[in-house]
C-alpha atoms as a PDB file:
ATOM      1  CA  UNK A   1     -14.969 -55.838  25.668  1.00  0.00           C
ATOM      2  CA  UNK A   2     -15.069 -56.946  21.929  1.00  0.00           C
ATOM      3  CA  UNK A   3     -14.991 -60.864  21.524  1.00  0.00           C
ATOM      4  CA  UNK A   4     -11.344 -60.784  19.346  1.00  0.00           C
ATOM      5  CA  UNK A   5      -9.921 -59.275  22.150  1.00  0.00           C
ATOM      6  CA  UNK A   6     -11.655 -62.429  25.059  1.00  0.00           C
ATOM      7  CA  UNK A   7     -10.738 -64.795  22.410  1.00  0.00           C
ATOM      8  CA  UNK A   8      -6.847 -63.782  22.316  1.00  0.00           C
ATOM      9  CA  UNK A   9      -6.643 -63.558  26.041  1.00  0.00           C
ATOM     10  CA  UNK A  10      -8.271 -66.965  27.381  1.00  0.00           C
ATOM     11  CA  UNK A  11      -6.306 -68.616  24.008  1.00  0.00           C
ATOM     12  CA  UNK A  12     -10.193 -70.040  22.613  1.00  0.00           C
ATOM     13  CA  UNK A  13      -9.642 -71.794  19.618  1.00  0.00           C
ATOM     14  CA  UNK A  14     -13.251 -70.696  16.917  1.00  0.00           C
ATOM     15  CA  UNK A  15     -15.025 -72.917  15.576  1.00  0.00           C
ATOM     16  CA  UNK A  16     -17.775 -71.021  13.904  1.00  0.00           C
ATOM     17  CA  UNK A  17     -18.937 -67.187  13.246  1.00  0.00           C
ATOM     18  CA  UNK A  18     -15.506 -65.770  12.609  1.00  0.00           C
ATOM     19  CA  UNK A  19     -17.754 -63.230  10.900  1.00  0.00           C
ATOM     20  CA  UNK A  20     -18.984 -61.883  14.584  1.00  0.00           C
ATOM     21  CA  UNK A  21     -15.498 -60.983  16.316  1.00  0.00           C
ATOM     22  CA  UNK A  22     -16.258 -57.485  16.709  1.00  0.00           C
ATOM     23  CA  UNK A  23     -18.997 -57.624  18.565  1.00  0.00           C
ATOM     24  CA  UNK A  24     -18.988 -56.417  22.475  1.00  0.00           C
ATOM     25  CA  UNK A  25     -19.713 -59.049  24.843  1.00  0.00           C
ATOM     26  CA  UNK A  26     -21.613 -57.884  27.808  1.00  0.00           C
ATOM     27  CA  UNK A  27     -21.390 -60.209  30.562  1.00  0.00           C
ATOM     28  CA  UNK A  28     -20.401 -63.905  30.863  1.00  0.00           C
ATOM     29  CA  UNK A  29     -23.232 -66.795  31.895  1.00  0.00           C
ATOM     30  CA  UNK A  30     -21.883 -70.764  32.768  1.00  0.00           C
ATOM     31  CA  UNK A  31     -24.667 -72.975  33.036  1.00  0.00           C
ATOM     32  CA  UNK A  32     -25.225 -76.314  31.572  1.00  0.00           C
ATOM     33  CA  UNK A  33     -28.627 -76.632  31.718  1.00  0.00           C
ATOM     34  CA  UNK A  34     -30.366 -74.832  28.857  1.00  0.00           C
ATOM     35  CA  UNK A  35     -33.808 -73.860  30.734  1.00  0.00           C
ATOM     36  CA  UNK A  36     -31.479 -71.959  33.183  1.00  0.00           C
ATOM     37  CA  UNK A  37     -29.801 -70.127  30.415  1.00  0.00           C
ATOM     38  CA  UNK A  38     -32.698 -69.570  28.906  1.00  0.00           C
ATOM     39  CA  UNK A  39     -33.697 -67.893  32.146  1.00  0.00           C
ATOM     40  CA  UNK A  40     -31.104 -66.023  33.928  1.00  0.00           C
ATOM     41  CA  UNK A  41     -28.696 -65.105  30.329  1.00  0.00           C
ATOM     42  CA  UNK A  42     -28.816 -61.857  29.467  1.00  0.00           C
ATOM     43  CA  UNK A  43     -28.599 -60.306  25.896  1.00  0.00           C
ATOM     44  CA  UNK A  44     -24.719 -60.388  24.712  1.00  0.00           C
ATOM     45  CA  UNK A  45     -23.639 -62.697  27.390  1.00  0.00           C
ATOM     46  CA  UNK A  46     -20.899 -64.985  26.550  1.00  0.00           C
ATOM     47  CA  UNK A  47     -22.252 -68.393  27.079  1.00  0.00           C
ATOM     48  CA  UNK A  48     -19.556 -70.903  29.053  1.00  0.00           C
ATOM     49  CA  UNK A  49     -20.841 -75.268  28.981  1.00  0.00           C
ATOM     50  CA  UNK A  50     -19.719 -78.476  28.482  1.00  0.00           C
ATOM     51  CA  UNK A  51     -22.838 -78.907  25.900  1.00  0.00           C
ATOM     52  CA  UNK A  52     -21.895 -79.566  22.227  1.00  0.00           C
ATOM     53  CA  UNK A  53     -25.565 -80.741  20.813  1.00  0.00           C
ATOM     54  CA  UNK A  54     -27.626 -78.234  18.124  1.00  0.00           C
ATOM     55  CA  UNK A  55     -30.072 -76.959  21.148  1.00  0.00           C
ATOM     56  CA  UNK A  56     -27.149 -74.781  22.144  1.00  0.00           C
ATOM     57  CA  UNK A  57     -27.629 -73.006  19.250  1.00  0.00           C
ATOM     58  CA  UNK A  58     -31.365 -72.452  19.688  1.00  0.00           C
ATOM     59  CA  UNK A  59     -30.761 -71.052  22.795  1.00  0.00           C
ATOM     60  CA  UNK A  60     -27.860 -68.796  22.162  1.00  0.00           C
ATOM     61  CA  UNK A  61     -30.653 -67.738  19.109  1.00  0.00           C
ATOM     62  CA  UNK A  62     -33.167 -66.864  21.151  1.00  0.00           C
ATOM     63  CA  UNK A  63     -31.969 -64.946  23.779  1.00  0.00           C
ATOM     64  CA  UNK A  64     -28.950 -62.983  21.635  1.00  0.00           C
ATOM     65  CA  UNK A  65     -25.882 -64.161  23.160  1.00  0.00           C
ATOM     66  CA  UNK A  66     -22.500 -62.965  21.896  1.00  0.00           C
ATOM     67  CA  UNK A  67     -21.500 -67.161  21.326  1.00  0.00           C
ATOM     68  CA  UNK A  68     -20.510 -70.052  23.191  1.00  0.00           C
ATOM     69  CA  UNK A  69     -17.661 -71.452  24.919  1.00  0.00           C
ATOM     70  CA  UNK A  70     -17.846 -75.115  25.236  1.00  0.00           C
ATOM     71  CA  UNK A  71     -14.599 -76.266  27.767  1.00  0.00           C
ATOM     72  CA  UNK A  72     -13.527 -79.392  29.063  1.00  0.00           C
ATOM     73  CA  UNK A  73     -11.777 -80.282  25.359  1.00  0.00           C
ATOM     74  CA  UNK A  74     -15.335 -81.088  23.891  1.00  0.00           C
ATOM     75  CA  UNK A  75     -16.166 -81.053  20.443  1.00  0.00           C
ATOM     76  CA  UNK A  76     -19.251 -80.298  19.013  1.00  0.00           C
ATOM     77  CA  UNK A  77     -20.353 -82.582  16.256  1.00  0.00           C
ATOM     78  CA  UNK A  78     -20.693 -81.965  12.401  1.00  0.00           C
ATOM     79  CA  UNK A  79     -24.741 -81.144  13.157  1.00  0.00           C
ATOM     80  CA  UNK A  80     -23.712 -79.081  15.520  1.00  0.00           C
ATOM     81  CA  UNK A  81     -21.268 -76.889  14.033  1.00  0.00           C
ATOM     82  CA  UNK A  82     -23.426 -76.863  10.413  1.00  0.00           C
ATOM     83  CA  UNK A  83     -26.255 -75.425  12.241  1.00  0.00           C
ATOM     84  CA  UNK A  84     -24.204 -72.759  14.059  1.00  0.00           C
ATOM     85  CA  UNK A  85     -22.648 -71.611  10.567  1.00  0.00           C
ATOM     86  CA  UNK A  86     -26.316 -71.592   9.212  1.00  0.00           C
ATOM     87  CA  UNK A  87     -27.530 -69.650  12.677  1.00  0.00           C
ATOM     88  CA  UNK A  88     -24.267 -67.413  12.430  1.00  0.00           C
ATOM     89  CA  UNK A  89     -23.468 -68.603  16.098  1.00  0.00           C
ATOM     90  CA  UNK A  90     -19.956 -68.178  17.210  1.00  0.00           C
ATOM     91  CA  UNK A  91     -18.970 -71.149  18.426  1.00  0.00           C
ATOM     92  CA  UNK A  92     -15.544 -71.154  20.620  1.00  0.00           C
ATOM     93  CA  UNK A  93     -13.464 -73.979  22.610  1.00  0.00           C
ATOM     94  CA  UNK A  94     -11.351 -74.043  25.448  1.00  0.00           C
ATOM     95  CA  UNK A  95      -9.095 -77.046  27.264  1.00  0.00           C
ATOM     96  CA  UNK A  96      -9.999 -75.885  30.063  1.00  0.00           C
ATOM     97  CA  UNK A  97     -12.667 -76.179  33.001  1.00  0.00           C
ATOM     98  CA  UNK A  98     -15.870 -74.125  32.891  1.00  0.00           C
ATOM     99  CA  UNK A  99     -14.552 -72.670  36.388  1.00  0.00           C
ATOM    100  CA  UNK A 100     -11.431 -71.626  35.126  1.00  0.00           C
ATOM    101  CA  UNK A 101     -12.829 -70.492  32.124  1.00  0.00           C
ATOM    102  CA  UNK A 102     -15.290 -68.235  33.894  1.00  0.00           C
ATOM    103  CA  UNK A 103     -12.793 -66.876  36.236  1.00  0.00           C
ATOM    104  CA  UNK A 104     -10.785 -65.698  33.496  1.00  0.00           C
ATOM    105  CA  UNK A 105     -13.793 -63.924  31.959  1.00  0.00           C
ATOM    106  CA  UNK A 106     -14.984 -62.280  34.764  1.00  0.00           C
ATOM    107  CA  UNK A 107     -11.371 -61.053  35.479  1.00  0.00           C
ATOM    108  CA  UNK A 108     -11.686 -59.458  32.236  1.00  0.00           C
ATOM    109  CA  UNK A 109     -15.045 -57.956  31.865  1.00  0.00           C
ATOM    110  CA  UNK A 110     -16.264 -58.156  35.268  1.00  0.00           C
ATOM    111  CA  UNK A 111     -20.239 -58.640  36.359  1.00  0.00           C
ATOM    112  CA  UNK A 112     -22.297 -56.501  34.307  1.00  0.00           C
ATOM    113  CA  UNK A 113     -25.554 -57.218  36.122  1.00  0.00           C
END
């Protein structure tokens, strides 16, 4: 499923990479720990944490992920989002709860593991 069409149905508000909309997102991953994300992501995966610091975007970086959803009303600082635009990370935000969050993703793309 392309990300314009995730970010219109779970109502995520972007906060970088409106350049990368188009692209097809192949799976979902919620973790908040970045070594486990690191390990388990897969290429394309939608990213769902609470983190808003720049490693976030290192991560997303190095293992290819379609962009982030940071819930729980969390902002990301000014660092944060300047090194996302310079990384060409989508960045996204949601109100709600990584749970709910995830639930609604998987609802729409399912597991593609």
């Amino acid at each position: 499923m392309k990300l314009r069409k995730i970010i219109e149905k779970l109502q995520l508000k972007v906060l970088t990479g409106q350049e990368n909309l188009e692209a097809e997102v192949t799976g979902g991953y919620t973790s908040d720990l970045l070594s486990d994300v690191i390990a388990n992501s897969k290429n394309g995966n939608l990213w769902i944490t609470l983190q808003t610091h720049q490693n976030i975007i290192a991560v997303a970086k190095l293992k290819d992920l379609s962009g982030i959803i940071i819930v729980n009303k969390r902002e990301p600082d000014g660092d944060t989002l300047q090194k996302a635009k310079e990384e060409n990370v989508l960045l996204l935000g949601s109100e709600e709860k990584a749970f709910d969050v995830s639930g609604k993703l998987y609802g729409l793309i399912g597991s593609k593991d």
